[in-house]
N, C-alpha and C. Protein backbone atom coordinates (compact mmCIF):
# COMPACT_ATOMS: atom_id res chain seq x y z
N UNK A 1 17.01 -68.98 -34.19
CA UNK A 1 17.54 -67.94 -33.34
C UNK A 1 18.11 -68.59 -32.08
N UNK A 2 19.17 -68.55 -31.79
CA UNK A 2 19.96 -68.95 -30.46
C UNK A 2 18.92 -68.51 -29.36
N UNK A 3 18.79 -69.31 -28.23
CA UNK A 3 18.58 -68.78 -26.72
C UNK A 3 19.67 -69.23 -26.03
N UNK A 4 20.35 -67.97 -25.23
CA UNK A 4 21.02 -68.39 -24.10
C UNK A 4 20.73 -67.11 -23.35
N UNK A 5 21.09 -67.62 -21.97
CA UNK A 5 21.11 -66.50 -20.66
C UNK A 5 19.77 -66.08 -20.59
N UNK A 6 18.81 -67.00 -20.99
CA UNK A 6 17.09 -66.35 -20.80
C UNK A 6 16.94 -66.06 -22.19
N UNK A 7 17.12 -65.61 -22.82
CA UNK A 7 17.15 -64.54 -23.92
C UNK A 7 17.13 -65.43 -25.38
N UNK A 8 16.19 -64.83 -26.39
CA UNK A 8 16.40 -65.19 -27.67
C UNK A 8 16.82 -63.98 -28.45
N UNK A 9 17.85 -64.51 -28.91
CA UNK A 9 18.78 -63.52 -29.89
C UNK A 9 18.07 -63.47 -31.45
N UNK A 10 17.75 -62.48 -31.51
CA UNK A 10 16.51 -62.16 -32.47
C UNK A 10 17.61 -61.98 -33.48
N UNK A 11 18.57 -60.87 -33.14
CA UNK A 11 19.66 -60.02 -33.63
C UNK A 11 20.69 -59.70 -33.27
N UNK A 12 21.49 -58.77 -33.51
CA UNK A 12 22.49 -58.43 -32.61
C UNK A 12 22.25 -57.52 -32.23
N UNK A 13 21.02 -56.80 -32.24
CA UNK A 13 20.85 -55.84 -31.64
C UNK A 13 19.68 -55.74 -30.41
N UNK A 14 18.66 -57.19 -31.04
CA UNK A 14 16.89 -57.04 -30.37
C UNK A 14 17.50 -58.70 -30.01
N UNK A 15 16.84 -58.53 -28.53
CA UNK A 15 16.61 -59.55 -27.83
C UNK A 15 15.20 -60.10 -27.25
N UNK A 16 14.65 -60.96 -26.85
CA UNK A 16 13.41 -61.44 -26.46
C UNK A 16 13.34 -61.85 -25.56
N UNK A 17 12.67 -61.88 -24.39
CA UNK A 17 12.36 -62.63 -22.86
C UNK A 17 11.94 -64.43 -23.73
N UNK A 18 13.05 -64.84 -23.31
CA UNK A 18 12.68 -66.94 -23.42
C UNK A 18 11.63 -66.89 -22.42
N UNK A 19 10.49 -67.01 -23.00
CA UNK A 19 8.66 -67.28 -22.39
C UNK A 19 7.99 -68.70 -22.83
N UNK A 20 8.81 -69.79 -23.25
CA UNK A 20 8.00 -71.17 -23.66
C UNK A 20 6.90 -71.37 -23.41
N UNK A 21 6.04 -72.10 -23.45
CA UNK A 21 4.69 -72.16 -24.08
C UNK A 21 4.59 -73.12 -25.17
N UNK A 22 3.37 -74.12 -25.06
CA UNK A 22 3.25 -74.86 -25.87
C UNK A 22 1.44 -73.89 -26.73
N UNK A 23 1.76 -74.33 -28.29
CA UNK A 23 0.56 -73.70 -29.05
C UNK A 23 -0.52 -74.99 -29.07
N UNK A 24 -0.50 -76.08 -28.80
CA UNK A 24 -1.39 -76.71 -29.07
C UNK A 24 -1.37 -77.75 -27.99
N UNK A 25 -2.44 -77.92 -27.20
CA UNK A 25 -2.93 -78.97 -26.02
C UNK A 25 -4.25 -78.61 -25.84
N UNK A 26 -4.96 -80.26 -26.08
CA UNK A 26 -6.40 -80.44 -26.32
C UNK A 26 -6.88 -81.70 -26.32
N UNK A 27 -8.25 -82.05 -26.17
CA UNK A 27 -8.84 -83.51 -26.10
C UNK A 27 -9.06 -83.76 -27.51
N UNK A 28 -9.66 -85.20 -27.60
CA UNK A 28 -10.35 -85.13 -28.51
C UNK A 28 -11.74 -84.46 -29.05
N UNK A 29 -12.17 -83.94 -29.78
CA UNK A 29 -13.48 -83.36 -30.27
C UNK A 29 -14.79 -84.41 -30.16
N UNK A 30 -15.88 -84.40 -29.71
CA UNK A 30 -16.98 -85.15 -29.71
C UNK A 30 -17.48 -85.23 -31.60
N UNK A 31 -17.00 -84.51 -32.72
CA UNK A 31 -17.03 -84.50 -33.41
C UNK A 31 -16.32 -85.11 -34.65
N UNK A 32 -15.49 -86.27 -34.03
CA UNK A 32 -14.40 -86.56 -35.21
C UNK A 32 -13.21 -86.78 -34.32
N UNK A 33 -12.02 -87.18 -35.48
CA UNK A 33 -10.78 -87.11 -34.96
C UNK A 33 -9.90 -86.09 -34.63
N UNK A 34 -9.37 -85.87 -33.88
CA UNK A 34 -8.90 -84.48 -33.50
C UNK A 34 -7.12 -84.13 -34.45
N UNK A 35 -7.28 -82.98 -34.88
CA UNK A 35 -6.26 -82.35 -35.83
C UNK A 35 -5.52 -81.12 -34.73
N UNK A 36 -4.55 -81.02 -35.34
CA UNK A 36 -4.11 -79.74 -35.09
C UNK A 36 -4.51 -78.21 -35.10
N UNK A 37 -5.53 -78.42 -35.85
CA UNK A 37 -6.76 -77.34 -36.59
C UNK A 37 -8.33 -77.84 -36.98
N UNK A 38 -9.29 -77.13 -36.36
CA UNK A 38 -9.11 -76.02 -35.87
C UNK A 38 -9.24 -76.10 -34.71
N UNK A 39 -8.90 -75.13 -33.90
CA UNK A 39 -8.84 -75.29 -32.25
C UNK A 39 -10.46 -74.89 -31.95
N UNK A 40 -10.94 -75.71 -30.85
CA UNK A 40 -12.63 -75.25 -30.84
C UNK A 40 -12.94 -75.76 -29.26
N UNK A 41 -13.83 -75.97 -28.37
CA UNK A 41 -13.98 -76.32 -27.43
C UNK A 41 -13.50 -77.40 -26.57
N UNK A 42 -12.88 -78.11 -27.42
CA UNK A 42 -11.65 -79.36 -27.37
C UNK A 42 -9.91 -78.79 -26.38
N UNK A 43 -9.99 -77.67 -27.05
CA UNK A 43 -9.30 -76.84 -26.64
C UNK A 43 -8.17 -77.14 -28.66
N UNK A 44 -7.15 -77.48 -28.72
CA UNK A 44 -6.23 -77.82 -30.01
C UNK A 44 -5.18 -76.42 -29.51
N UNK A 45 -5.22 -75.99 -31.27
CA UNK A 45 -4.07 -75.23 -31.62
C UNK A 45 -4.65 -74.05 -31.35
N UNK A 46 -4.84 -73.71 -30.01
CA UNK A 46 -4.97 -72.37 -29.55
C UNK A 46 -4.29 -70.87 -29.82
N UNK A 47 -2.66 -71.26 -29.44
CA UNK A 47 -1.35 -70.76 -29.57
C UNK A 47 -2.23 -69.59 -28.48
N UNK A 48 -1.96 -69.95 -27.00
CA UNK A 48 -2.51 -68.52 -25.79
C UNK A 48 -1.56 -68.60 -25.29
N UNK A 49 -0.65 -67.36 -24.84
CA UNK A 49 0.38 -67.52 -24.61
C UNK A 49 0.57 -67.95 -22.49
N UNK A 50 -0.60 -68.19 -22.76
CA UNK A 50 -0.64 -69.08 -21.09
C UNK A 50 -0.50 -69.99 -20.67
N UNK A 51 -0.76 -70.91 -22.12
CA UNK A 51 -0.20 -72.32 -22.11
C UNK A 51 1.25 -72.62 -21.62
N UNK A 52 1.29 -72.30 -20.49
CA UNK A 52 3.04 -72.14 -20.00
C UNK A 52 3.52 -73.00 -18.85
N UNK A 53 4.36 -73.31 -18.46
CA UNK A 53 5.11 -73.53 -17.34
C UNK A 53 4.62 -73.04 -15.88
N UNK A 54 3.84 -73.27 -14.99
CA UNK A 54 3.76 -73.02 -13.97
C UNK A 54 2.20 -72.62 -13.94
N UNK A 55 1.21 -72.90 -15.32
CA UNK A 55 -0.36 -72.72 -15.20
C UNK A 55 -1.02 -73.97 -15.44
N UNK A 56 -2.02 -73.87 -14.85
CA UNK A 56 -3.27 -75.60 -15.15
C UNK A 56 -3.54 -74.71 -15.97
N UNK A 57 -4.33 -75.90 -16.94
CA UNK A 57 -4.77 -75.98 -18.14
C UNK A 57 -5.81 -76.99 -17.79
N UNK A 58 -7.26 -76.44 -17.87
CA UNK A 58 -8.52 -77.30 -17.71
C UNK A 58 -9.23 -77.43 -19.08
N UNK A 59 -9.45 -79.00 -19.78
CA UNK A 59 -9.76 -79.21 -20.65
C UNK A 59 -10.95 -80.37 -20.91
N UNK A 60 -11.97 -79.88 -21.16
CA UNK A 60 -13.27 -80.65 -21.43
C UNK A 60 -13.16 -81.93 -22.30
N UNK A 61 -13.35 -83.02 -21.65
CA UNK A 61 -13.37 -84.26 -21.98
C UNK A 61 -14.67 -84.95 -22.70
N UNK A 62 -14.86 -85.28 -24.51
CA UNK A 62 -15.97 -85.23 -25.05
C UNK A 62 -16.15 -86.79 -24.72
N UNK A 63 -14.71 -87.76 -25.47
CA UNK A 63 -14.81 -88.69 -25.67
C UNK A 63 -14.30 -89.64 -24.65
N UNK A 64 -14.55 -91.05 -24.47
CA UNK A 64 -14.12 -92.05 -23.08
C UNK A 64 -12.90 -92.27 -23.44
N UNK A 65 -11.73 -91.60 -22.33
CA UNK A 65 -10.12 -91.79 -22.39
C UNK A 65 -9.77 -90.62 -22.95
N UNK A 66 -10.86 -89.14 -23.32
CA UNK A 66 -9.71 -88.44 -23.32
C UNK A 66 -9.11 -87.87 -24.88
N UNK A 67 -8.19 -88.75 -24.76
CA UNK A 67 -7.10 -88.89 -26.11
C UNK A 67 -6.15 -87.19 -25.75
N UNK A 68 -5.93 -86.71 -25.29
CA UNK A 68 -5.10 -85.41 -24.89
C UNK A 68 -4.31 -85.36 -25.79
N UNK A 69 -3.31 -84.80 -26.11
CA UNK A 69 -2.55 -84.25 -26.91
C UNK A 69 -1.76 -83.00 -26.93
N UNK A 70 -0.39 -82.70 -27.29
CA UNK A 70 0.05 -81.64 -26.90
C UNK A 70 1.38 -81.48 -28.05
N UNK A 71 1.58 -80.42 -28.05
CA UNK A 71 2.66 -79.95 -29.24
C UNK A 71 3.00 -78.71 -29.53
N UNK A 72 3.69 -78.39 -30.46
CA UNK A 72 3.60 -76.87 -31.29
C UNK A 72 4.37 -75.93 -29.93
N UNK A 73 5.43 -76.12 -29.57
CA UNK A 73 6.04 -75.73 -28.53
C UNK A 73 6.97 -74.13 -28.96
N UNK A 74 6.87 -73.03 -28.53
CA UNK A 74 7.27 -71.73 -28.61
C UNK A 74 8.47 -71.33 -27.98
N UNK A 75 9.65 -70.79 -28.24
CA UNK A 75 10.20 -69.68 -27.60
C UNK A 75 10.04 -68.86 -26.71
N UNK A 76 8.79 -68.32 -27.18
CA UNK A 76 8.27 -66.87 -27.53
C UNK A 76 7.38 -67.09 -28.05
N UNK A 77 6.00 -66.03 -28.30
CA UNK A 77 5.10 -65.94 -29.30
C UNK A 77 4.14 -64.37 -28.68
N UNK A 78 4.21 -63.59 -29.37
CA UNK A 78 3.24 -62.20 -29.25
C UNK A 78 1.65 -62.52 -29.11
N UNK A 79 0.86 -61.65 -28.63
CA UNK A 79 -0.07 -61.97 -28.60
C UNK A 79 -1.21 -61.66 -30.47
N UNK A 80 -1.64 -62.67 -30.70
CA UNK A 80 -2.34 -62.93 -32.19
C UNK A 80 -1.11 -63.46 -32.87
N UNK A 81 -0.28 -64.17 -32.52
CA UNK A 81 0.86 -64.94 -33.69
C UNK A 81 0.37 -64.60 -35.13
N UNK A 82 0.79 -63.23 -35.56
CA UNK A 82 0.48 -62.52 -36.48
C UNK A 82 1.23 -63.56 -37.77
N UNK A 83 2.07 -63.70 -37.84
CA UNK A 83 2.06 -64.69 -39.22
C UNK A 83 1.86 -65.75 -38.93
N UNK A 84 1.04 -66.33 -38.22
CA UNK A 84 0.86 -67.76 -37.73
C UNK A 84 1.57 -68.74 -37.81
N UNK A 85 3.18 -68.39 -36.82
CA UNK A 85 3.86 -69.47 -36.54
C UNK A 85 4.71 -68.19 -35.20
N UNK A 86 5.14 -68.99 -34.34
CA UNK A 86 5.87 -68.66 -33.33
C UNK A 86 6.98 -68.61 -33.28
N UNK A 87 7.84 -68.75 -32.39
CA UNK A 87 9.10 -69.33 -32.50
C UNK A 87 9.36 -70.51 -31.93
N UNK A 88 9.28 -71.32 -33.23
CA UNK A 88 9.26 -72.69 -33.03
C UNK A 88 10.24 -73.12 -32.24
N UNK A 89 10.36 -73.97 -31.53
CA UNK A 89 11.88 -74.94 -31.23
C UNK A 89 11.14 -76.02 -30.67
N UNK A 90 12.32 -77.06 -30.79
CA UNK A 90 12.17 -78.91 -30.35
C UNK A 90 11.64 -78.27 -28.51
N UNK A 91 11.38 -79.41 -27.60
CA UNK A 91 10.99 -78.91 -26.75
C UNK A 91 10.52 -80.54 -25.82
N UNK A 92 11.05 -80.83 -24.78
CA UNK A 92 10.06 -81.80 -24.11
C UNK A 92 9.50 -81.52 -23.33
N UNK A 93 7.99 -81.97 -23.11
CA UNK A 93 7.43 -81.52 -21.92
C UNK A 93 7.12 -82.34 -20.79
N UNK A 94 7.36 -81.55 -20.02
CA UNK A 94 6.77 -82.45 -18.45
C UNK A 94 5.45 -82.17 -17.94
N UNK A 95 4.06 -82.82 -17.91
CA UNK A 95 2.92 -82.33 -17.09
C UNK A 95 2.78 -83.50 -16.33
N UNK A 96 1.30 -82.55 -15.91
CA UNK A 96 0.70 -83.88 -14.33
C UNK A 96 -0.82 -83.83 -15.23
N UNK A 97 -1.31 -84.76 -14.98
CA UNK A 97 -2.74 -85.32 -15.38
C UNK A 97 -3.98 -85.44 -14.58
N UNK A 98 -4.54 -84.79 -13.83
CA UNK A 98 -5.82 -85.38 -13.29
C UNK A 98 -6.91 -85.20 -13.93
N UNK A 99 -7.65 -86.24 -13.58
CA UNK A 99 -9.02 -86.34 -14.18
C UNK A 99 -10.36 -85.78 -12.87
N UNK A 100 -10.39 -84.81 -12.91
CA UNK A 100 -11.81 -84.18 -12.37
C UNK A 100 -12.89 -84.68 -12.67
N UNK A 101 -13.62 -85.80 -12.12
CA UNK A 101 -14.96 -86.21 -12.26
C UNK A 101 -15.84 -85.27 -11.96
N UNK A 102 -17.05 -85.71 -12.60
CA UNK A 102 -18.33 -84.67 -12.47
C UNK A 102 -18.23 -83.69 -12.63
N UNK A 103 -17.26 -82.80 -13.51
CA UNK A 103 -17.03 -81.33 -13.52
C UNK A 103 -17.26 -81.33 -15.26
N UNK A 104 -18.35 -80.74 -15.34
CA UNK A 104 -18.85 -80.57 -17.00
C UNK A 104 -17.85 -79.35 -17.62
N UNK A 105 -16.78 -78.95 -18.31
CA UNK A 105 -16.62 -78.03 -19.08
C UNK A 105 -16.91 -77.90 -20.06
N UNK A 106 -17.36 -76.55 -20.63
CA UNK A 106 -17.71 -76.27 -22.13
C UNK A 106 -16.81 -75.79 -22.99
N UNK A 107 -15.59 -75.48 -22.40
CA UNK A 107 -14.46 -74.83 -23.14
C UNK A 107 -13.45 -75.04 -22.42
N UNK A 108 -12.15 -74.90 -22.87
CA UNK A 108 -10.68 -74.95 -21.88
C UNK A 108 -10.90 -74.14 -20.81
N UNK A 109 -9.87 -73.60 -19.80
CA UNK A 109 -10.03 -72.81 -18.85
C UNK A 109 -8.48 -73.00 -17.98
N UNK A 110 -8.05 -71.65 -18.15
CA UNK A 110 -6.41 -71.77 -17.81
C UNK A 110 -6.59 -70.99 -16.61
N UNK A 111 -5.77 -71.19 -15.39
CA UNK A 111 -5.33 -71.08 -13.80
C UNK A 111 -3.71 -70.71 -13.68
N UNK A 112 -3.44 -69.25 -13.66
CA UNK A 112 -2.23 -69.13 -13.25
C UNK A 112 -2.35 -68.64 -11.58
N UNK A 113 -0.90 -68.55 -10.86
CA UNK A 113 -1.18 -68.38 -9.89
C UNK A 113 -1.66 -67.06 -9.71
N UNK A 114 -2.09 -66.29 -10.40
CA UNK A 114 -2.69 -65.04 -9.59
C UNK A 114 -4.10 -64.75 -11.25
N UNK A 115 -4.27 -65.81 -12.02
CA UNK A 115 -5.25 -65.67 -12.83
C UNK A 115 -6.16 -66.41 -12.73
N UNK A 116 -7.80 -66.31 -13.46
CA UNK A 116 -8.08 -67.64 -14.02
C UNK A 116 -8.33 -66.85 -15.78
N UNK A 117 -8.42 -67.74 -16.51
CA UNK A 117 -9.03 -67.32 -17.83
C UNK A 117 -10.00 -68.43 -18.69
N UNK A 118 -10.81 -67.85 -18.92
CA UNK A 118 -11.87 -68.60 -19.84
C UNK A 118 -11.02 -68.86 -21.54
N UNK A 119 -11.16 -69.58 -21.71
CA UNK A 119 -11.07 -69.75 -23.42
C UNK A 119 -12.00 -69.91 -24.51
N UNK A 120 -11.94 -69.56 -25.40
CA UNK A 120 -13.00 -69.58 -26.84
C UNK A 120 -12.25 -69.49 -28.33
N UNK A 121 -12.84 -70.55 -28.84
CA UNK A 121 -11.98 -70.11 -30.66
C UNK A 121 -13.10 -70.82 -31.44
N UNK A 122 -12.64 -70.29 -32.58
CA UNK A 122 -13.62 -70.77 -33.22
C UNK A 122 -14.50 -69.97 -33.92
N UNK A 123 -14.98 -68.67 -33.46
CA UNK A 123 -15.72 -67.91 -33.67
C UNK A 123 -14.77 -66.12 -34.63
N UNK A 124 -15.76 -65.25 -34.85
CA UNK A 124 -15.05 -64.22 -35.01
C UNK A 124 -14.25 -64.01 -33.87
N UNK A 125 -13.56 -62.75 -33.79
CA UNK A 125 -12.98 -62.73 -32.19
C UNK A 125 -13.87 -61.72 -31.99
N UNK A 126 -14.67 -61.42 -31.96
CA UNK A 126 -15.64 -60.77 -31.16
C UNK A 126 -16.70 -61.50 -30.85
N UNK A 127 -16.87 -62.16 -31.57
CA UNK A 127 -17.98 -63.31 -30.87
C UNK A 127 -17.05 -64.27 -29.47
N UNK A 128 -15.78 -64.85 -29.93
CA UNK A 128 -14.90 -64.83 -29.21
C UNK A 128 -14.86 -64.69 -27.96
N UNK A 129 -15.04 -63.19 -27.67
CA UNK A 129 -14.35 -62.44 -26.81
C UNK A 129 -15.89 -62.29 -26.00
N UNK A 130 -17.12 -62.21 -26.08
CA UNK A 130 -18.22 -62.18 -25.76
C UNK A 130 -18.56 -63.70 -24.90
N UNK A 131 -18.21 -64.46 -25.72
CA UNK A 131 -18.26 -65.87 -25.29
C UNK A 131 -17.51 -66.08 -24.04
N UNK A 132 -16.15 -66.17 -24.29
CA UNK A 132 -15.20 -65.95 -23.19
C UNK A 132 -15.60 -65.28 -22.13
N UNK A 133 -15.57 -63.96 -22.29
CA UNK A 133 -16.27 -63.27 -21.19
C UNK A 133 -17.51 -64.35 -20.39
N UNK A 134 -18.47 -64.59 -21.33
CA UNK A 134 -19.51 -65.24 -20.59
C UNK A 134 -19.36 -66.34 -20.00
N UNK A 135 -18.42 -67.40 -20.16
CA UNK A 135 -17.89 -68.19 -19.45
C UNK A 135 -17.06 -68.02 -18.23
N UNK A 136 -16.05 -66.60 -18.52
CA UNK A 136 -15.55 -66.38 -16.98
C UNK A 136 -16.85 -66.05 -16.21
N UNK A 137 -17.50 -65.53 -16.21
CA UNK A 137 -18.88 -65.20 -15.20
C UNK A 137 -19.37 -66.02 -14.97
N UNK A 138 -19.84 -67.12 -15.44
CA UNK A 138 -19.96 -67.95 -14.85
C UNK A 138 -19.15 -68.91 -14.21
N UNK A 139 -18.17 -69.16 -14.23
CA UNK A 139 -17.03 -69.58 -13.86
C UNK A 139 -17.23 -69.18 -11.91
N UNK A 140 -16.61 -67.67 -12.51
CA UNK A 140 -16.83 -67.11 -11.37
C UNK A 140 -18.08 -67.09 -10.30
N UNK A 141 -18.94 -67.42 -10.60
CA UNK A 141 -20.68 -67.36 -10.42
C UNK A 141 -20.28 -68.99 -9.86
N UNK A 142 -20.01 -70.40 -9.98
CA UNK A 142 -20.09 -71.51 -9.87
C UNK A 142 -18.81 -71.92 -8.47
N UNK A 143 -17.62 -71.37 -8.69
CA UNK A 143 -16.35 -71.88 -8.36
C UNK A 143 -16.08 -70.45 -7.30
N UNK A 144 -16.18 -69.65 -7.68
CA UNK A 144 -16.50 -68.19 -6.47
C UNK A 144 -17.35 -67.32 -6.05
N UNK A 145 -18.52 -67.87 -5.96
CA UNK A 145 -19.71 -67.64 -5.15
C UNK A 145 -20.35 -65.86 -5.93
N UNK A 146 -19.38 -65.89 -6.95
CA UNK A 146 -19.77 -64.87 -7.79
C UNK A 146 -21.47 -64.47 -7.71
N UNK A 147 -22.11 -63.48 -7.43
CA UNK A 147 -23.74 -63.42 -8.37
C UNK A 147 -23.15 -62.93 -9.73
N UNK A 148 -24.06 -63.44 -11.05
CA UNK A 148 -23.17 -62.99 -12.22
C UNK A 148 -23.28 -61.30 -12.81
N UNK A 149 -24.01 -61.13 -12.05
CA UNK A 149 -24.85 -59.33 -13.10
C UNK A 149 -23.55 -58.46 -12.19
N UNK A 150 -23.05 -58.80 -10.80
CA UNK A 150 -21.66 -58.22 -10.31
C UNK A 150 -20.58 -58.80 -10.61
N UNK A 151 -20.31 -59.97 -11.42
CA UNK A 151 -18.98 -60.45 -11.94
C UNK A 151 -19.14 -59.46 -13.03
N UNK A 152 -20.18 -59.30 -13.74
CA UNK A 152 -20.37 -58.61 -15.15
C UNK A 152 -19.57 -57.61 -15.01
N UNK A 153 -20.08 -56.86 -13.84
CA UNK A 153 -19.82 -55.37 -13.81
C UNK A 153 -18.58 -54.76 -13.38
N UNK A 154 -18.14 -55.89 -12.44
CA UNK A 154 -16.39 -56.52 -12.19
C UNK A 154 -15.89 -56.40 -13.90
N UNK A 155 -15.99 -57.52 -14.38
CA UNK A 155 -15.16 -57.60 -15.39
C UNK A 155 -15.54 -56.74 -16.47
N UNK A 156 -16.10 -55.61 -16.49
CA UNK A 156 -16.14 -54.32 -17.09
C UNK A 156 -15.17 -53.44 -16.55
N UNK A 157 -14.66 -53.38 -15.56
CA UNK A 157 -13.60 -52.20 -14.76
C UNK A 157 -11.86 -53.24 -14.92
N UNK A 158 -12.08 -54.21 -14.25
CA UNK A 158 -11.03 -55.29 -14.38
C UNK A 158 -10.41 -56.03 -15.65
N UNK A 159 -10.70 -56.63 -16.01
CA UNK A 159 -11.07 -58.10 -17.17
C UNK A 159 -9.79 -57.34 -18.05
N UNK A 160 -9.08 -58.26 -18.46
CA UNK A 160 -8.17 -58.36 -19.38
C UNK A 160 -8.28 -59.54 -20.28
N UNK A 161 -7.65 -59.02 -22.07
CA UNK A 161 -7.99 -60.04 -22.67
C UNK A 161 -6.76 -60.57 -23.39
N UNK A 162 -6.79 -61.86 -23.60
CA UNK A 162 -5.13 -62.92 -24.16
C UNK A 162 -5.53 -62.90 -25.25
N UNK A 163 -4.99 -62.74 -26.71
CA UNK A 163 -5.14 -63.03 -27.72
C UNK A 163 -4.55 -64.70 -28.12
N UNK A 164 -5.07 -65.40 -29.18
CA UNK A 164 -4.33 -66.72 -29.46
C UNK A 164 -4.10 -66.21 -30.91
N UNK A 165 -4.39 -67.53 -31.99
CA UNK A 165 -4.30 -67.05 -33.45
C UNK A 165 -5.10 -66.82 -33.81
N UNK A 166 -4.89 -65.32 -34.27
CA UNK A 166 -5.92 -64.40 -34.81
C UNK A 166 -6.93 -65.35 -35.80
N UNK A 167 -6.71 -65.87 -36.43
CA UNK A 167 -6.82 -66.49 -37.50
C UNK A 167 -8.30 -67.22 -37.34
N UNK A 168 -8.06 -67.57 -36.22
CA UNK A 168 -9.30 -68.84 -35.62
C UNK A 168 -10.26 -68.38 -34.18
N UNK A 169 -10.02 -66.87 -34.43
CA UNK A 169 -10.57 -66.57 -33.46
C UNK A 169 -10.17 -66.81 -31.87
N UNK A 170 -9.37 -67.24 -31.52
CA UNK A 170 -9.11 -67.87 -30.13
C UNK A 170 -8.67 -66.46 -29.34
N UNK A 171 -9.62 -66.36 -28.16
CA UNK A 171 -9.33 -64.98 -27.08
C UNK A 171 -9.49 -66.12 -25.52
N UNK A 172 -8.94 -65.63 -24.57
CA UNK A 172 -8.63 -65.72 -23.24
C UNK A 172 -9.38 -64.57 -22.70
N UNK A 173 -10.59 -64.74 -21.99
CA UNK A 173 -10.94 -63.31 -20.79
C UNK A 173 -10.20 -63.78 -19.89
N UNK A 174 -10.31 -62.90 -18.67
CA UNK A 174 -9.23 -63.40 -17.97
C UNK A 174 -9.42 -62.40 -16.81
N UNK A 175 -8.94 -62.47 -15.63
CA UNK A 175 -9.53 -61.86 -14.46
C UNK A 175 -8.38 -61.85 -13.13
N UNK A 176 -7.55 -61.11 -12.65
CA UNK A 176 -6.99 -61.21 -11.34
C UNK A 176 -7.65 -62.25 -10.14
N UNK A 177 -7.14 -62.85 -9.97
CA UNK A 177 -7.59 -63.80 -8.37
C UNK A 177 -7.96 -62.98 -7.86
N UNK A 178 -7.08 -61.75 -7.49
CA UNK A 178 -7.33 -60.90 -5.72
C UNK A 178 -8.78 -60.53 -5.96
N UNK A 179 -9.46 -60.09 -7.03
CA UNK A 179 -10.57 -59.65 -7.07
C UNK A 179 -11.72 -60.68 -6.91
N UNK A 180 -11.14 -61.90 -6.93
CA UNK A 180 -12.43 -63.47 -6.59
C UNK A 180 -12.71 -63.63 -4.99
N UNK A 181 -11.83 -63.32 -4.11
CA UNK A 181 -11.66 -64.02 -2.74
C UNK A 181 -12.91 -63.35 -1.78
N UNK A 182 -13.16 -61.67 -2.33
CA UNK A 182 -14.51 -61.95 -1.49
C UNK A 182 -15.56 -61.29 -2.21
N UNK A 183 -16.10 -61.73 -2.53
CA UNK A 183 -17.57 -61.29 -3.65
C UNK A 183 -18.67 -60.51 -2.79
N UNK A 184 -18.58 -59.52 -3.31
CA UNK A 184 -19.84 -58.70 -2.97
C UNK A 184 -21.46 -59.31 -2.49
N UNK A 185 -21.73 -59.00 -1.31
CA UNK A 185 -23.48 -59.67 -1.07
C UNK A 185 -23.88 -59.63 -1.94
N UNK A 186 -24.64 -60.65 -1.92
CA UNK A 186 -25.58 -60.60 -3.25
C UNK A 186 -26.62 -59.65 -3.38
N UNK A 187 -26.92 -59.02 -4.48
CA UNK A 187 -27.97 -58.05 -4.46
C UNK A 187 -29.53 -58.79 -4.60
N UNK A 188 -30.64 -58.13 -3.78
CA UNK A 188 -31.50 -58.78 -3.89
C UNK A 188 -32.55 -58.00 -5.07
């Protein structure tokens, strides 16, 4: 499908917002050599459509050096890449690299400027989506002075969720900034 002027020409009639995004960026697994599949706490072939241009991407480091990796670059892609492929195209990418010492992650964890989101795959997506959740709370609880039983209850009124590929379970919780900056006293 052509992109020009922003736009992917689906048709001559349906057009698409050009949203690039890469589907797969991840470490290596403490478990083996790392594949394209399946995507799991490593972070892999997620396909979240946050993986984008202008968000960090925080990724848990099992093995010494890393080994990172990145690919599977999108157009476009809906949320659950229902036939599990996107809209592919060639693609180079430009990132920045730091290495955060002493910061243990258990799962990816994506930062747009007005988000953060937890990641999880691997699981049903309801286990998923439970997981996720429980990692933004704590997240929030560690990095924004969150207490967690009021992030909970926050991200019961708030909390929005990213789908990846359905397939593998992969969900994004996910949470507005404005609602982190001043956290409720703690209840005693």
């Amino acid at each position: 499908m052509p992109i020009r002027d922003g736009v992917i020409h689906f048709s001559d009639e349906i057009t698409i917002p050009y949203a690039p995004m890469l589907g797969c960026i991840g470490t290596a697994p403490d478990w083996g050599s790392p594949t394209t599949l399946p995507a799991g706490p490593h972070g892999g072939n997620m396909d979240i459509i946050e993986v984008c241009p202008g968000n960090t991407i925080y990724l848990p480091v099992f093995v010494p050096g890393g080994y990172l990796y990145l690919g599977d670059a999108h157009a476009a892609m809906g949320h659950g890449e229902l036939s599990a492929t996107g809209l592919e195209m060639p693609a180079e990418s430009t990132i920045t690299v730091k290495l955060i010492k002493n910061k243990k992650l258990l799962s990816p964890r994506i930062e747009s400027p007005t988000e953060i989101m937890a990641v999880v795959s691997g699981n049903p997506m309801e286990r998923s989506a439970a997981e996720a959740f429980a990692r933004l709370i704590l997240w929030m609880e560690e990095d924004y002075g969150w207490n967690r039983w009021q992030a909970y209850d926050l991200l019961t009124h708030v909390a929005r969720l990213s789908i990846g590929y359905y397939g593998i379970g992969t969900i994004a919780a996910k949470v507005e900034k404005r609602y982190l900056a001043n956290p409720p006293r703690k209840v005693s």
